[in-house]
Protein backbone atom coordinates (compact mmCIF):
# COMPACT_ATOMS: atom_id res chain seq x y z
CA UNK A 1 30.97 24.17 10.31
CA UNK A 2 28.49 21.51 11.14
CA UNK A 3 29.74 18.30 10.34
CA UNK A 4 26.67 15.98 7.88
CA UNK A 5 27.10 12.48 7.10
CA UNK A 6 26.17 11.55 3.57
CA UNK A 7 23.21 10.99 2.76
CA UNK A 8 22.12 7.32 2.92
CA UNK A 9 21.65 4.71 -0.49
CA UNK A 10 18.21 4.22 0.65
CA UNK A 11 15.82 6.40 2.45
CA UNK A 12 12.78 3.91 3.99
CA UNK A 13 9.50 4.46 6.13
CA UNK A 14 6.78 2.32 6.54
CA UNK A 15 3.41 3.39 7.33
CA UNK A 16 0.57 0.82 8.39
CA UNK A 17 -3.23 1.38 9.30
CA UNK A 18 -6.73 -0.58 10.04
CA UNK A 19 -8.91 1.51 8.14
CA UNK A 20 -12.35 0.96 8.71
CA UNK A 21 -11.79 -3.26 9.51
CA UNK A 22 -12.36 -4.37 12.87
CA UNK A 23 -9.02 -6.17 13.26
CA UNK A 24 -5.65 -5.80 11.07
CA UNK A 25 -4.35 -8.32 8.73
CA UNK A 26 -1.95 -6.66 7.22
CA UNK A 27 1.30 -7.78 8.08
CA UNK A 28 4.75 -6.06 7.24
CA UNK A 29 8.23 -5.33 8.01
CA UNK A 30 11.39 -3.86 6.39
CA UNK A 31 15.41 -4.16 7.06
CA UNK A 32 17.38 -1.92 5.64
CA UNK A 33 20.57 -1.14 7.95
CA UNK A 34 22.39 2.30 7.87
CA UNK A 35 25.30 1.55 6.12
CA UNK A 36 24.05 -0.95 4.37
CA UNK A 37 24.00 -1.80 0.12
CA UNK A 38 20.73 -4.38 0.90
CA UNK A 39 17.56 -4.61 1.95
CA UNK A 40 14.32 -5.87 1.78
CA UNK A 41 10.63 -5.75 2.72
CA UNK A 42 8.14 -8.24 3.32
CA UNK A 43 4.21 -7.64 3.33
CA UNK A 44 1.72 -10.11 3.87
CA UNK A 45 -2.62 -9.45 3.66
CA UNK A 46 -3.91 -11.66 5.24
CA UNK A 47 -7.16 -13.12 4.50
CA UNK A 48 -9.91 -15.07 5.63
CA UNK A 49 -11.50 -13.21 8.61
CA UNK A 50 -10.90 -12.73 12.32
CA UNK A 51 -8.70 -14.89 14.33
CA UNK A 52 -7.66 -16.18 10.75
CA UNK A 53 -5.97 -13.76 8.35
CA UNK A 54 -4.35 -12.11 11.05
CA UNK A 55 -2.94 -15.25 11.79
CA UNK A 56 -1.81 -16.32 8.28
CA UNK A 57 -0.16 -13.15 7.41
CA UNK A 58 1.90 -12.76 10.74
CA UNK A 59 2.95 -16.36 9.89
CA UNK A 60 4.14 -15.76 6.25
CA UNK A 61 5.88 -12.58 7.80
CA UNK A 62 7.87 -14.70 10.10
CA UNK A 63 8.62 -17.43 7.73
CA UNK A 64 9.68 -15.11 5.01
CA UNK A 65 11.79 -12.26 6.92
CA UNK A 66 13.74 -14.95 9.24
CA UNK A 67 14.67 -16.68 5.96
CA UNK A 68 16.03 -14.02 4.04
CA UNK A 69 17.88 -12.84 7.13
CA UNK A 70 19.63 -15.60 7.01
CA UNK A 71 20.64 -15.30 3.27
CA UNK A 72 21.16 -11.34 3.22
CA UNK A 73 24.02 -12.16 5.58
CA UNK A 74 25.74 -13.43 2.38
CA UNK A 75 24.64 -10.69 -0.63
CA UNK A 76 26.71 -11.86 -3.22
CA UNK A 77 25.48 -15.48 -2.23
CA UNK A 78 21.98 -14.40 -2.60
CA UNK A 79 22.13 -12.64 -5.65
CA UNK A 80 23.77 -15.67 -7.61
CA UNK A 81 20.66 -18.00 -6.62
CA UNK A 82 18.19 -15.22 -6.20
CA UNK A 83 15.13 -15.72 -8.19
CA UNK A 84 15.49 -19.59 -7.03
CA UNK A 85 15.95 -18.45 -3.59
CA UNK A 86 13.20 -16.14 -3.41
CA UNK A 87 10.80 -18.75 -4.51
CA UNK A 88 11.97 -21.29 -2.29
CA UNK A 89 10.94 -19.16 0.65
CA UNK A 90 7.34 -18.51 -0.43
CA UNK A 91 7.09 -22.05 -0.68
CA UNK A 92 8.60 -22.28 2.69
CA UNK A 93 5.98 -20.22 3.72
CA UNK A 94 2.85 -21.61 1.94
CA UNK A 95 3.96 -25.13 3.56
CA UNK A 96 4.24 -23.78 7.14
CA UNK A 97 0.16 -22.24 6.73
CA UNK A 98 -0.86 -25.91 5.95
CA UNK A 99 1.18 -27.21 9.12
CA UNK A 100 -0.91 -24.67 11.01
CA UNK A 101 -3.98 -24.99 9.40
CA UNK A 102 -3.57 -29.22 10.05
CA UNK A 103 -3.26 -28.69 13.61
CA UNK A 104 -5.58 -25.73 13.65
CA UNK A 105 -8.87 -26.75 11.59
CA UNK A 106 -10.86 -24.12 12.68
CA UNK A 107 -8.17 -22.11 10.80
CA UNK A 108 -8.51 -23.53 7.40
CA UNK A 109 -9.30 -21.96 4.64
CA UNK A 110 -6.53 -18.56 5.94
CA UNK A 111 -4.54 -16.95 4.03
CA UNK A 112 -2.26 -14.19 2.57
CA UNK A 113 -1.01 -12.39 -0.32
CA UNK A 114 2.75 -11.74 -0.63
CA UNK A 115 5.12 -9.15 -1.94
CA UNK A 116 8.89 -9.09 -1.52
CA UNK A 117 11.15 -6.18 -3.16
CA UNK A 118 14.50 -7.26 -2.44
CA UNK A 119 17.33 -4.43 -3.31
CA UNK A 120 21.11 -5.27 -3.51
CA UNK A 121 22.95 -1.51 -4.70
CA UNK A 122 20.43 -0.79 -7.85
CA UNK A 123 19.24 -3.30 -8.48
CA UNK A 124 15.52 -5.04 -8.04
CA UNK A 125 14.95 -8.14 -7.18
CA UNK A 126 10.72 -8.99 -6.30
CA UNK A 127 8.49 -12.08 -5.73
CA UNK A 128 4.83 -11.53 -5.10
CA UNK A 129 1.42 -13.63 -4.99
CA UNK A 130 -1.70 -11.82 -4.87
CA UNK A 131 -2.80 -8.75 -5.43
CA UNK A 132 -0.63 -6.19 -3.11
CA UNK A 133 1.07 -4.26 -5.69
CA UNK A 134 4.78 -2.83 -6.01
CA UNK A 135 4.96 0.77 -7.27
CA UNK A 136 8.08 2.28 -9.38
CA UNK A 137 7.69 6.14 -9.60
CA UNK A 138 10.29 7.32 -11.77
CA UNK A 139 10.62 11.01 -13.54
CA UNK A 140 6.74 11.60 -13.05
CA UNK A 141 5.22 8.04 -14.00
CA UNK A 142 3.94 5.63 -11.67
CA UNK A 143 4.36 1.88 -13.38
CA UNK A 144 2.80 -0.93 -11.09
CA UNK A 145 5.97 -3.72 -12.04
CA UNK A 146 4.42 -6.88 -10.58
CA UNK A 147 2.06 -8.79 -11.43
CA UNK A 148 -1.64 -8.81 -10.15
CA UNK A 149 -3.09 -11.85 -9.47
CA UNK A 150 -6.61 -10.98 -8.91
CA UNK A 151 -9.63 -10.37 -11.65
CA UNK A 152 -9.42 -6.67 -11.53
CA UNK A 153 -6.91 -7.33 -15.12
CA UNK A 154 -9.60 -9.49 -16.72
CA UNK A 155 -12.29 -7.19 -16.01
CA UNK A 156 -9.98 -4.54 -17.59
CA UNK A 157 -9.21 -6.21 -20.76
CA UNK A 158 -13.18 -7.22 -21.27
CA UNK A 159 -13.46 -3.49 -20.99
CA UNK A 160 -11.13 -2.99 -23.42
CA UNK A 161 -12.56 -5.47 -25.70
CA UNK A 162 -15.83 -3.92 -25.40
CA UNK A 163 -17.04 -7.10 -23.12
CA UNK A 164 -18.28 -5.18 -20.23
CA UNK A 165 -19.23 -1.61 -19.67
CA UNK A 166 -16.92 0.71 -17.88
CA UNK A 167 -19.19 1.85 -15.96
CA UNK A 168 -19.96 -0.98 -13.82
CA UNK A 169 -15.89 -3.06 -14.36
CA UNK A 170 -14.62 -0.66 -11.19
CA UNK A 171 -17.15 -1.98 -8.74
CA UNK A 172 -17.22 -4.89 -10.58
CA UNK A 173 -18.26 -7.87 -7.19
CA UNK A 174 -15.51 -9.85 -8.69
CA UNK A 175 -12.89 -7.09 -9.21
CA UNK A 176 -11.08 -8.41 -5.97
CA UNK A 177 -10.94 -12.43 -6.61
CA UNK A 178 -7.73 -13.43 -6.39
CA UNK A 179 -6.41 -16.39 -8.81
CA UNK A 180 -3.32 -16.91 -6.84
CA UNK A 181 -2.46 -17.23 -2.83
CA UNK A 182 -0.42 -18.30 -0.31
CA UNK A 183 -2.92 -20.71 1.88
CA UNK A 184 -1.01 -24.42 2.01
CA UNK A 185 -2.47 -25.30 -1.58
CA UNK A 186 -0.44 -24.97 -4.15
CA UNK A 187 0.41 -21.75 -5.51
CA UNK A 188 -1.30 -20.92 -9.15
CA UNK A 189 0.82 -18.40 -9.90
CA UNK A 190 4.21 -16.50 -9.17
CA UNK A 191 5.77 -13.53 -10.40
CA UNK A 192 9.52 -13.81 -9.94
CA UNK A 193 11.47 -12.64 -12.67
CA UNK A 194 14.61 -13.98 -13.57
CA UNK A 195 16.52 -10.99 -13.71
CA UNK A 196 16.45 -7.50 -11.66
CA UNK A 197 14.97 -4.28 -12.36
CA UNK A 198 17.92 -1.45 -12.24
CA UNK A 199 16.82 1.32 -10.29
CA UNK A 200 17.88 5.01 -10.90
CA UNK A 201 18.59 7.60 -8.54
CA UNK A 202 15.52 9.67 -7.60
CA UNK A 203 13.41 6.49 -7.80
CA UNK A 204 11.05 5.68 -5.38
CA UNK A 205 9.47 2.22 -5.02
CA UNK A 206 6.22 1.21 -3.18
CA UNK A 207 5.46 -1.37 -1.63
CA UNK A 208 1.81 -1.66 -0.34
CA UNK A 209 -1.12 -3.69 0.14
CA UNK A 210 -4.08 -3.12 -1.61
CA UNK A 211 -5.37 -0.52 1.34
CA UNK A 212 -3.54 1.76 -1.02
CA UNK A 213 -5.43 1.41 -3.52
CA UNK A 214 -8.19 3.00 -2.36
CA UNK A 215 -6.19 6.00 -4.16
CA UNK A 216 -5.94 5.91 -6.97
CA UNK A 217 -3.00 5.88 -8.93
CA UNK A 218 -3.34 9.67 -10.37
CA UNK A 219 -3.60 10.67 -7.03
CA UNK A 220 -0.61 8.21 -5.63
CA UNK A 221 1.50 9.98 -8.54
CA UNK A 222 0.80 13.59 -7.14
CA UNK A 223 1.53 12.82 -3.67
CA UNK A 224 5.09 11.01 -4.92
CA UNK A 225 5.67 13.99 -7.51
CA UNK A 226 4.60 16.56 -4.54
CA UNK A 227 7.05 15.42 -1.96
CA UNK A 228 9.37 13.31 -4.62
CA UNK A 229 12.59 15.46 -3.02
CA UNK A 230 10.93 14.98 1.00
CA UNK A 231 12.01 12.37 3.37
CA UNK A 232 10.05 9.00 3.02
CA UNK A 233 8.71 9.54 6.46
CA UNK A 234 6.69 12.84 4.55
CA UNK A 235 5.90 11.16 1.72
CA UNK A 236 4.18 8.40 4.09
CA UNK A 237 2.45 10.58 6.28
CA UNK A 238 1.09 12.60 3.17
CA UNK A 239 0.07 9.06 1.25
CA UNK A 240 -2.11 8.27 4.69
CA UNK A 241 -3.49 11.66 5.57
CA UNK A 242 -4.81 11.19 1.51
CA UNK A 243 -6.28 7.92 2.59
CA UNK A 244 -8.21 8.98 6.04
CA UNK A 245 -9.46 12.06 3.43
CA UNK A 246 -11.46 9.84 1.77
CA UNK A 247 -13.08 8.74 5.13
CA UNK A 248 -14.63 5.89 3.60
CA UNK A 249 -16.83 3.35 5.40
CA UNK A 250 -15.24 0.42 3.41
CA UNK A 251 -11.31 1.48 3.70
CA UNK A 252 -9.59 -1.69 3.97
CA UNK A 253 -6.39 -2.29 6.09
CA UNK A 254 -3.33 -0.31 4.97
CA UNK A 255 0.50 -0.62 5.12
CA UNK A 256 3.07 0.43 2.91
CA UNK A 257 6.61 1.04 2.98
CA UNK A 258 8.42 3.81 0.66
CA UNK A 259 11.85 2.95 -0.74
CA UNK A 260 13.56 6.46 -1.84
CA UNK A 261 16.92 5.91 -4.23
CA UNK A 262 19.54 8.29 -3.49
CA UNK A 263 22.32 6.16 -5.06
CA UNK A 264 22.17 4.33 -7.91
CA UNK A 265 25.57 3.67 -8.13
CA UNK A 266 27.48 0.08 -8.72
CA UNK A 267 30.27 -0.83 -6.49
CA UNK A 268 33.42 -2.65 -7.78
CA UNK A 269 33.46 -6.09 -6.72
CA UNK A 270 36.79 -7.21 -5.16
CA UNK A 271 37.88 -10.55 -6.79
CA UNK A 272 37.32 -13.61 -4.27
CA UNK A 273 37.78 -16.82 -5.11
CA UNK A 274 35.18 -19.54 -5.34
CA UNK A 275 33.30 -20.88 -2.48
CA UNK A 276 30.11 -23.09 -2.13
CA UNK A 277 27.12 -21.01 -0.69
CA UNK A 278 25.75 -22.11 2.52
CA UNK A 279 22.64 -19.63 1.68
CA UNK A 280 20.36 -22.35 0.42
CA UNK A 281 21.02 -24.75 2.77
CA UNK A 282 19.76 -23.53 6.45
CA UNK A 283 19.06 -26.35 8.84
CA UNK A 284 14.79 -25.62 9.40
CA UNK A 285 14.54 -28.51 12.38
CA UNK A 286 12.90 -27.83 15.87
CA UNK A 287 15.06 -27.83 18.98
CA UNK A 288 13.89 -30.57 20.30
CA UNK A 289 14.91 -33.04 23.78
CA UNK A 290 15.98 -36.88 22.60
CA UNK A 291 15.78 -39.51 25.10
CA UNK A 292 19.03 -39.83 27.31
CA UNK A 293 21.40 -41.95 26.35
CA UNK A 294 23.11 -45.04 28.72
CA UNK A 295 24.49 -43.24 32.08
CA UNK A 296 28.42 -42.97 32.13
CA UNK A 297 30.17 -43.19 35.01
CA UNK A 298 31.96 -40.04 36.26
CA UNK A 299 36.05 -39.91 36.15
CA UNK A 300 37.59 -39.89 39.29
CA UNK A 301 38.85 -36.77 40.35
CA UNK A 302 42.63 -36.12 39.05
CA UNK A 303 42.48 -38.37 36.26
CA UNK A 304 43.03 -36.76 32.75
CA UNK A 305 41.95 -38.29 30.07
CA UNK A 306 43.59 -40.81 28.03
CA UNK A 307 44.47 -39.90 24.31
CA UNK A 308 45.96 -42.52 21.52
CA UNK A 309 49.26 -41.66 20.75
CA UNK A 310 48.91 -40.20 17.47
CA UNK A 311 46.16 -38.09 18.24
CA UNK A 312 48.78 -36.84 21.15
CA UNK A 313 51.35 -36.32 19.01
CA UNK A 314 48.84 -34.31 16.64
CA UNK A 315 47.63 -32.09 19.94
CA UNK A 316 50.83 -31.20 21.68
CA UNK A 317 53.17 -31.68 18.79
CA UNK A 318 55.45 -33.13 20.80
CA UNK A 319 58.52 -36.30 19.21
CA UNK A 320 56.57 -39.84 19.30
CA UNK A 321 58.81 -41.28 22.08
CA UNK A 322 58.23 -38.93 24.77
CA UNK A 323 53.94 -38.87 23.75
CA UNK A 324 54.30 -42.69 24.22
CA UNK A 325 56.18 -42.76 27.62
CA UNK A 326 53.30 -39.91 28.68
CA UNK A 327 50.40 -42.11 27.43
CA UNK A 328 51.44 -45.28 29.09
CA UNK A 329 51.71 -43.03 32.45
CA UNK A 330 48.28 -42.15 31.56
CA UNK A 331 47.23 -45.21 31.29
CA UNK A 332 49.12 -46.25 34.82
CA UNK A 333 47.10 -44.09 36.48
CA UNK A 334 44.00 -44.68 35.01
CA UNK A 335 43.90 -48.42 35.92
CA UNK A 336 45.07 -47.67 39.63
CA UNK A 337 41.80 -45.22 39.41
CA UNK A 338 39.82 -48.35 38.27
CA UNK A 339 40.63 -50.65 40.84
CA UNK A 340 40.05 -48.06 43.54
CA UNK A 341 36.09 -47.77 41.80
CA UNK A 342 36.11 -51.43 41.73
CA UNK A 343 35.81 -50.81 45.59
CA UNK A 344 34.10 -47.84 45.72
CA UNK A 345 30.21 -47.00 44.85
CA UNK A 346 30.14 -45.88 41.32
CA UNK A 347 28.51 -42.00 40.90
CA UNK A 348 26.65 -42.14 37.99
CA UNK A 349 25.97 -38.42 36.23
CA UNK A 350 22.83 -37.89 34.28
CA UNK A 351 23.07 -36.43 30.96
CA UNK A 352 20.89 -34.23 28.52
CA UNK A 353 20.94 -33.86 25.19
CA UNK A 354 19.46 -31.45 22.67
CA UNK A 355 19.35 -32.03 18.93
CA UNK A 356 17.71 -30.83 15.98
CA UNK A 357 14.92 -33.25 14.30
């Protein structure tokens, strides 16, 4: 009998591409440890050409993933603040590009759409900004859940409204405008919804940047339907062998990561009492070197050092009397040490210190 593990909550692969670009801007990265009821992904496209987007995207990547690190090592923490939390970082983020783009100038003008599905047991938490879209596929329907922040929706509804032809809305020149970005301004607009989507078992989320969409999303569906009971690392190597198909001259960057649901289920939670969360209140300073303080001169060799009684009494536990008969032999010695440096040439020992600013 061959032994099997089971099967893991989530089954994750990430596929990622330059298309026909020159240079990649699409950033992205996803943590889901094995044995694990949480994870997350982070995607960035970056924009604003060459030496640039790159730039911006690998820097909202950093920002974001190293800050909710930090607060997925607390889950429960997280999902009590998470909407507030989630927001916070992308603001995090959008504050570090103008820091760069201050000291950088011939940066301005960078940077990046973001998209962050964040999954604690069934449950789906997501901010984004931009237009990199997050995919549910569930029983045979793909439903795009987040927001798009670009134009492509308003040309859409003028087509709807008899506004604009259909014929020339899906190579519309504007269709790709985006109304909201991360790129040290403020940010116009943010979808982060209050609450969490609950996922089922058999769903599949994507997560993508808008490389993707060079499919479309009939042909996204078959692919998921096709290989809906595969591994993720299938379904990802089918959803880019569709895209290199298409061989076309204007394929924009790609990456993507596909988030399978095996288990759906809810775990009990054990009861804990109370605490304060430390998950929204990470220290951000630089390490940096102050200047050194006055030079002390260095204890002379046997000499311990000398402790007031009651903090004694509170380190050795020992009955008041005897801590007082041992300080004031402490104290003996240390003035016999004194006048013997009186005499002597006093070694002075340099001294570093490192603090955060």
């Amino acid at each position: 009998m061959i032994w099997r593990s089971r099967e893991p909550r989530y089954d994750v692969a990430s596929g990622i591409s330059q298309g026909a670009r020159n240079y990649q801007e699409d950033a992205i990265a996803a943590d889901f440890p094995v044995g694990s009821e949480a994870g997350f992904v982070v995607l960035a496209d970056g924009m604003g050409g060459h030496a640039a987007g790159d730039v911006a995207s690998k820097i909202v990547l950093t920002e974001v993933f190293s800050e909710l690190k930090f607060h997925f090592a607390d889950v429960e923490a997280f999902e009590r603040q998470a909407p507030e939390i989630l927001r916070k970082v992308a603001e995090f983020a959008n504050e570090t590009l103008r820091d760069h783009a201050a000291r950088h100038p011939e940066t301005e003008g960078m940077g990046a759409t973001l998209v962050v599905p964040a999954l604690v047991e069934n449950r789906l938490w997501w901010i984004s900004v931009g237009d990199s879209p997050l995919f549910l596929y569930r029983n045979g329907l793909l439903t795009q859940v987040n927001e798009d922040h670009s134009m492509g929706p308003q040309i859409d509804f003028m087509v709807q409204s008899g506004l604009l032809d259909a014929r020339f809305a899906a190579d519309h020149p504007d269709r790709n405008c985006l109304m909201s970005v991360l790129m040290g301004a403020q940010i116009a607009k943010i979808d982060c919804p209050t609450r969490p989507l609950e996922l089922q078992a058999g769903d599949i989320v994507v997560c993508a940047s808008d490389g993707v969409q060079f499919l479309s999303n009939a042909q996204i569906t078959k692919i998921l339907g096709k290989y809906r009971k595969s591994r993720s690392t299938e379904i990802a190597e089918r959803l880019l062998d569709e895209i290199y198909k298409l061989n076309d001259p204007d394929q924009d960057n790609i990456s993507f990561t596909i988030i399978k649901v095996n288990d759906a289920s809810v775990r009990p939670r054990q009861p804990r009492p109370p605490r304060a969360s430390v998950a929204v209140a990470r220290p951000r300073g630089l390490t940096t070197v102050v200047a050194e303080p006055d030079p002390l001169p260095a204890p002379p060799d046997g000499v311990a050092p000398v402790f007031e009684p009651e903090e004694a009494a509170a380190m050795v536990a020992l009955p008041m009397a005897e801590v007082v008969e041992i300080e004031t032999a402490l104290r003996d010695a240390a003035n016999d040490a004194e006048e013997d440096l009186a005499k002597q040439r006093v070694v002075v020992v340099p001294r570093r210190f490192v603090a955060l600013a």
